[in-house]
Protein backbone atom coordinates (compact mmCIF):
# COMPACT_ATOMS: atom_id res chain seq x y z
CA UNK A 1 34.11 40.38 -123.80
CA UNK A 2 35.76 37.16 -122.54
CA UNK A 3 38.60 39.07 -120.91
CA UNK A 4 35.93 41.07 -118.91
CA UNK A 5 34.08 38.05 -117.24
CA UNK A 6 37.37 36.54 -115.63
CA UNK A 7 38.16 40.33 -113.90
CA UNK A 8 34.80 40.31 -112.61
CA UNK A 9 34.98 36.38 -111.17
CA UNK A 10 37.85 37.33 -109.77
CA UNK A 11 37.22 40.14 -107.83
CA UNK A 12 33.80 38.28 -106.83
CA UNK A 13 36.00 35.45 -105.48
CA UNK A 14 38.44 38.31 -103.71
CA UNK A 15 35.30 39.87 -102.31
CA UNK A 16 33.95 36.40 -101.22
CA UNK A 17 37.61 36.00 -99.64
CA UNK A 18 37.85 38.51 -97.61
CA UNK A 19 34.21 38.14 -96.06
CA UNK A 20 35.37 34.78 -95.13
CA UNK A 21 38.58 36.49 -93.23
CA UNK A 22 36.49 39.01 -91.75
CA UNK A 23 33.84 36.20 -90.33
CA UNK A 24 37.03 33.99 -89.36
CA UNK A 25 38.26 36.70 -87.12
CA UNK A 26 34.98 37.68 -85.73
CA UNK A 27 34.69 33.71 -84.40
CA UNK A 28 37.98 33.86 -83.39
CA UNK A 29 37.56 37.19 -81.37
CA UNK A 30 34.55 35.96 -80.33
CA UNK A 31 35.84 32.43 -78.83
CA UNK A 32 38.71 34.53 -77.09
CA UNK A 33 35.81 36.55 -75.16
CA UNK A 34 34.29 33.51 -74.23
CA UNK A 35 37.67 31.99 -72.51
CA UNK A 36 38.21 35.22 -70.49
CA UNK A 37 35.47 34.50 -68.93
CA UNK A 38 36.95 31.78 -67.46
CA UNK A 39 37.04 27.98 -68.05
CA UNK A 40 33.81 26.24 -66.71
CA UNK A 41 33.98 24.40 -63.41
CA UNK A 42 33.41 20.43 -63.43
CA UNK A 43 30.76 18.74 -62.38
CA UNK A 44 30.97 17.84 -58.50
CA UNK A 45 28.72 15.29 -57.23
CA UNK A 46 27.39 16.73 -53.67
CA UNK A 47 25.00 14.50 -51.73
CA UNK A 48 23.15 16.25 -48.86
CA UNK A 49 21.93 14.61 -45.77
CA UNK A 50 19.31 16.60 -43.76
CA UNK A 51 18.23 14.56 -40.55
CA UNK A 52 15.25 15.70 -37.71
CA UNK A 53 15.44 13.90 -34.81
CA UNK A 54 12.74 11.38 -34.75
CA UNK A 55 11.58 12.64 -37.94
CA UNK A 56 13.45 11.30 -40.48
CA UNK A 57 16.20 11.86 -42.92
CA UNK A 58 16.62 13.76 -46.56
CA UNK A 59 18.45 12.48 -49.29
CA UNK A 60 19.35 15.03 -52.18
CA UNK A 61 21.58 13.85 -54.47
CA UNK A 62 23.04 17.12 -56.21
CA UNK A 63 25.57 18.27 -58.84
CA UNK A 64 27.36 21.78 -58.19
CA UNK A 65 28.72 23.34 -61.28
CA UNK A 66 29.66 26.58 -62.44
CA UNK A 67 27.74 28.29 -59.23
CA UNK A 68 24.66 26.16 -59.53
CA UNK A 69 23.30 23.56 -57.50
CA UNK A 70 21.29 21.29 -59.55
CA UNK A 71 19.29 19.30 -57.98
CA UNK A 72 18.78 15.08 -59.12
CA UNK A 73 16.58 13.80 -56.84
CA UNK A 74 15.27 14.19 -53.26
CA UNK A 75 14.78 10.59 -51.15
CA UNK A 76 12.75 10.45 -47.40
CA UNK A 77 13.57 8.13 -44.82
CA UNK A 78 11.61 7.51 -42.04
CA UNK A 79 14.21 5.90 -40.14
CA UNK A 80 17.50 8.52 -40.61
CA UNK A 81 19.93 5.84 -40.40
CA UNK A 82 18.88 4.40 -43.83
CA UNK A 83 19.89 7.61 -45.33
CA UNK A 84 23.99 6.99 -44.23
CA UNK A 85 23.22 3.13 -45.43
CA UNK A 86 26.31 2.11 -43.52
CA UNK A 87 25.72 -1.67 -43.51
CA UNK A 88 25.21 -3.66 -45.99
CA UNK A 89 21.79 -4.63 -44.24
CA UNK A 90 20.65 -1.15 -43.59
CA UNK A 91 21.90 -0.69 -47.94
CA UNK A 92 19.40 -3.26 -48.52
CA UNK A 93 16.53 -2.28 -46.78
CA UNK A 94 16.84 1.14 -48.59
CA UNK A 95 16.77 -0.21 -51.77
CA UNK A 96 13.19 -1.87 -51.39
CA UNK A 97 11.82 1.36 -50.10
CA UNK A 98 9.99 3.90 -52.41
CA UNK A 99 12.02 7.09 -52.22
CA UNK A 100 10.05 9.40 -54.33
CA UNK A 101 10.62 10.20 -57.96
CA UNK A 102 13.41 11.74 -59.55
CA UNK A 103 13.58 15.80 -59.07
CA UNK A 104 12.82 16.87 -62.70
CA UNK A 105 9.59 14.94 -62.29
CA UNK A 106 8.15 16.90 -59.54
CA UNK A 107 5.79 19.50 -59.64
CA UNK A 108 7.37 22.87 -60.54
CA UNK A 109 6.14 24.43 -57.39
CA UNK A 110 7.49 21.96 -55.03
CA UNK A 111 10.56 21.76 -57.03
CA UNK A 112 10.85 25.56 -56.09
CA UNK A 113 10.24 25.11 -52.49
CA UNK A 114 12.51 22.11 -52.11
CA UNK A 115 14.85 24.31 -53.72
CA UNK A 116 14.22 27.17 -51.64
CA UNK A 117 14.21 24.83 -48.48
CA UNK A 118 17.80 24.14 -49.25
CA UNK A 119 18.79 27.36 -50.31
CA UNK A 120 17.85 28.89 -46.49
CA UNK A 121 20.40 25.93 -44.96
CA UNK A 122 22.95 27.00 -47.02
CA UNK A 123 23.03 24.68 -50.39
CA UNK A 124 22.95 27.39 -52.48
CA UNK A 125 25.54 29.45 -55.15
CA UNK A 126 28.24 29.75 -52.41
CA UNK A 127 28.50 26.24 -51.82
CA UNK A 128 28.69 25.56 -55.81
CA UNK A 129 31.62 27.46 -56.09
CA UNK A 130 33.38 26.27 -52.65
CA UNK A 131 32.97 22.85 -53.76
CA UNK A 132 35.01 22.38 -56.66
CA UNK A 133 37.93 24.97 -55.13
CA UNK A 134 37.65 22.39 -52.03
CA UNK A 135 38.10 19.30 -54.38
CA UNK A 136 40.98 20.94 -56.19
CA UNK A 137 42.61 22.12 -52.45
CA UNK A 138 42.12 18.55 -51.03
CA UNK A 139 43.46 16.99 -54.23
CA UNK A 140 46.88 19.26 -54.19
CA UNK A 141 47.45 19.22 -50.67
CA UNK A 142 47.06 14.95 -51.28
CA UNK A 143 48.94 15.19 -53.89
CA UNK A 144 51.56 16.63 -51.70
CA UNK A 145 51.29 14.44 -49.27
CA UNK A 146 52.15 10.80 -51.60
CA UNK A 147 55.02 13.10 -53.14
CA UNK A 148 56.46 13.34 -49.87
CA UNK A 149 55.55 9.47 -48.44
CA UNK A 150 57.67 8.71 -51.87
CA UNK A 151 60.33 11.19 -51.70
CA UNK A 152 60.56 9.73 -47.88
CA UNK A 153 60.80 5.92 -49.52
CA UNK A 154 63.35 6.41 -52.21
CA UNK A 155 65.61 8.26 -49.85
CA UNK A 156 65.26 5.42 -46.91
């Protein structure tokens, strides 16, 4: 009888092996589906300014990744020029205004038209996926660029 139970643990453990294999490459196949979809885009910080002429200026503060633009928050200025902040003056004044609250905060249904506002000027799925092609253009053809300035300065 004691010659019986160690067959039968063992081909329990051989079973219990080979469901292990077979989930093993299931995950595997399954993580090798996932990457042929492609590797996910980073994270690119795009900050719109809409201006009106004596109306004002929008601020959104966005992030576009992986064909979305997702939205942060959305500032008004009365006076446009406080949106571009280009002096340290003009940085200040903007910081002692109240801008609104941040995006997620809002109201669901003007987070859907201030989404759909920008959508109809173009800040939409195209624009996610230009911008991080455009960062990774800029950066190579920069890239370039200081290879040559150096290849230029060793030579002189």
């Amino acid at each position: 009888m004691n010659a019986i139970e160690p067959e039968a643990d063992y081909e329990d453990r051989a079973i219990a092996d080979e469901e292990d294999i077979n989930q093993r490459e299931k995950d595997i196949s399954e993580e090798e589906e996932g990457e042929a979809e492609g590797p996910e885009s980073f994270p690119a910080r795009v900050n719109i300014i809409i201006e009106k002429a004596n109306k004002g200026a929008l601020a959104v503060e966005t992030v576009a990744q992986d064909g979305q633009i997702i939205i942060d928050n959305v500032y008004y200025y009365k006076d446009g020029a406080l949106a571009h902040a280009k002096t340290a003056e003009q940085a200040h004044k903007r910081q002692e205004l109240y801008v609104g609250p941040p995006f997620g905060n809002l109201d669901e249904d003007l987070q859907v038209v201030l989404e759909r506002y920008l959508d109809e000027r173009g800040i939409n799925t195209a624009l996610a996926l230009f911008v991080p092609d455009y960062i990774d253009m800029k950066e190579q053809k920069e890239y370039l660029t200081w290879l040559a300035n150096l290849k230029g300065f060793v030579e002189a």
